[in-house]
Protein backbone atom coordinates (compact mmCIF):
# COMPACT_ATOMS: atom_id res chain seq x y z
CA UNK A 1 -69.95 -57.73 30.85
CA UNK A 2 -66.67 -58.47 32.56
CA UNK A 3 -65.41 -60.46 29.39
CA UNK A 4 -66.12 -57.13 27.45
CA UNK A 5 -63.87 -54.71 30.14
CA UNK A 6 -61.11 -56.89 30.21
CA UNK A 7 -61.14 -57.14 26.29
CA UNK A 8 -61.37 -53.17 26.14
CA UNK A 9 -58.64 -52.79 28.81
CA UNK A 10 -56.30 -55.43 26.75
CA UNK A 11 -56.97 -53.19 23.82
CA UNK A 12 -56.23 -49.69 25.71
CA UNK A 13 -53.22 -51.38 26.92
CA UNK A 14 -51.72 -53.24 24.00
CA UNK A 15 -49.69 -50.23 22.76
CA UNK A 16 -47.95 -49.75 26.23
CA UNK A 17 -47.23 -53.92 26.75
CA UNK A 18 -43.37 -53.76 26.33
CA UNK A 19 -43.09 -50.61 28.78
CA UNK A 20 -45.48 -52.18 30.92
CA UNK A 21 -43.34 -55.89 31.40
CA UNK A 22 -40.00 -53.84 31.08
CA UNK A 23 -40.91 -51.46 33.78
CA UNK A 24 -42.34 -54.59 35.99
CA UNK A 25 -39.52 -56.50 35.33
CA UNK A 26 -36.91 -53.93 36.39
CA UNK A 27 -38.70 -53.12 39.39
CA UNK A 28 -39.34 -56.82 40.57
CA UNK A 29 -35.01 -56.59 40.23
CA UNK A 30 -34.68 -53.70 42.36
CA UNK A 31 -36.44 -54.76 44.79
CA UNK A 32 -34.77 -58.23 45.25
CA UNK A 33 -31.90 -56.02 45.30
CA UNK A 34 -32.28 -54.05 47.50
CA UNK A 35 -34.11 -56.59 49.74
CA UNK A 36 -32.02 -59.79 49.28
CA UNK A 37 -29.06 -58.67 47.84
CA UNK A 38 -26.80 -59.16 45.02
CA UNK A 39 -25.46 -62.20 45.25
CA UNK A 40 -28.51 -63.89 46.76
CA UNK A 41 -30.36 -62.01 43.68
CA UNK A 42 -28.00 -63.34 40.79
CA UNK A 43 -28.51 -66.46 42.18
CA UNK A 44 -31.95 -66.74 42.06
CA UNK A 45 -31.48 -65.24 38.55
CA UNK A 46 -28.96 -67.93 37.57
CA UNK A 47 -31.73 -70.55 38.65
CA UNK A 48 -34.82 -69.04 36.88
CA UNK A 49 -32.35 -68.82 33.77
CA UNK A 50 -31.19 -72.39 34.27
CA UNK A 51 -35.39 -73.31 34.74
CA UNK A 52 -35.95 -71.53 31.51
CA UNK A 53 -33.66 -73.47 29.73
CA UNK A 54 -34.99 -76.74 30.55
CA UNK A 55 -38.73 -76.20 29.87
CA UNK A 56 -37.76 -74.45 26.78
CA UNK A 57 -35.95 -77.66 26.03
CA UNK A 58 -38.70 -79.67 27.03
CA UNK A 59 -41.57 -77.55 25.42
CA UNK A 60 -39.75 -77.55 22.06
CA UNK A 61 -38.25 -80.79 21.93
CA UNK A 62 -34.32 -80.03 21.76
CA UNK A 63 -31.69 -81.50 22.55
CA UNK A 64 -28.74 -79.57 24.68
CA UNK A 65 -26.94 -78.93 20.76
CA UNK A 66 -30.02 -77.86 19.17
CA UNK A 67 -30.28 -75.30 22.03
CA UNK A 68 -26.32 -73.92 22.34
CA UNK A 69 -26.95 -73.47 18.29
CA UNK A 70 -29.88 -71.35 18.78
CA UNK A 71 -28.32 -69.44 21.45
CA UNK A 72 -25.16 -68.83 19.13
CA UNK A 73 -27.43 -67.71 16.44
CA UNK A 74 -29.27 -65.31 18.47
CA UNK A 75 -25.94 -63.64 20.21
CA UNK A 76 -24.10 -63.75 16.33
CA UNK A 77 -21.49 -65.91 17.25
């Protein structure tokens, strides 16, 4: 039964997923704003960028000019 609910609520949900993380995201950033900071607050963002970056280097197997390449391509440069 609870495999069923949480299938049915994934399904009522899926159309609202983008406003759902956007919204969640935004507010997670006003709050360490307003708690923290902004400087405090774009360095912790700075960091969790800088974490990214390395798993996503380390999940998909790239080197650092593999990676600046994709970044180019996805900013048009």
């Amino acid at each position: 039964m609870k495999q069923e609910q949480k299938e049915r609520w994934v399904e009522l949900l899926k159309p609202y997923r983008f406003r759902i993380i956007w919204t969640t995201l935004f507010f997670l950033l006003a709050l360490l704003l307003l708690l923290i900071g902004l400087g405090k607050t774009l360095v912790l963002l700075i960091f969790a960028a800088v974490g990214y970056t390395i798993g996503k280097m380390r999940d998909e197997d790239l080197d650092f000019y593999s990676l600046v390449d994709s970044l180019r391509s996805m900013i048009g440069i």
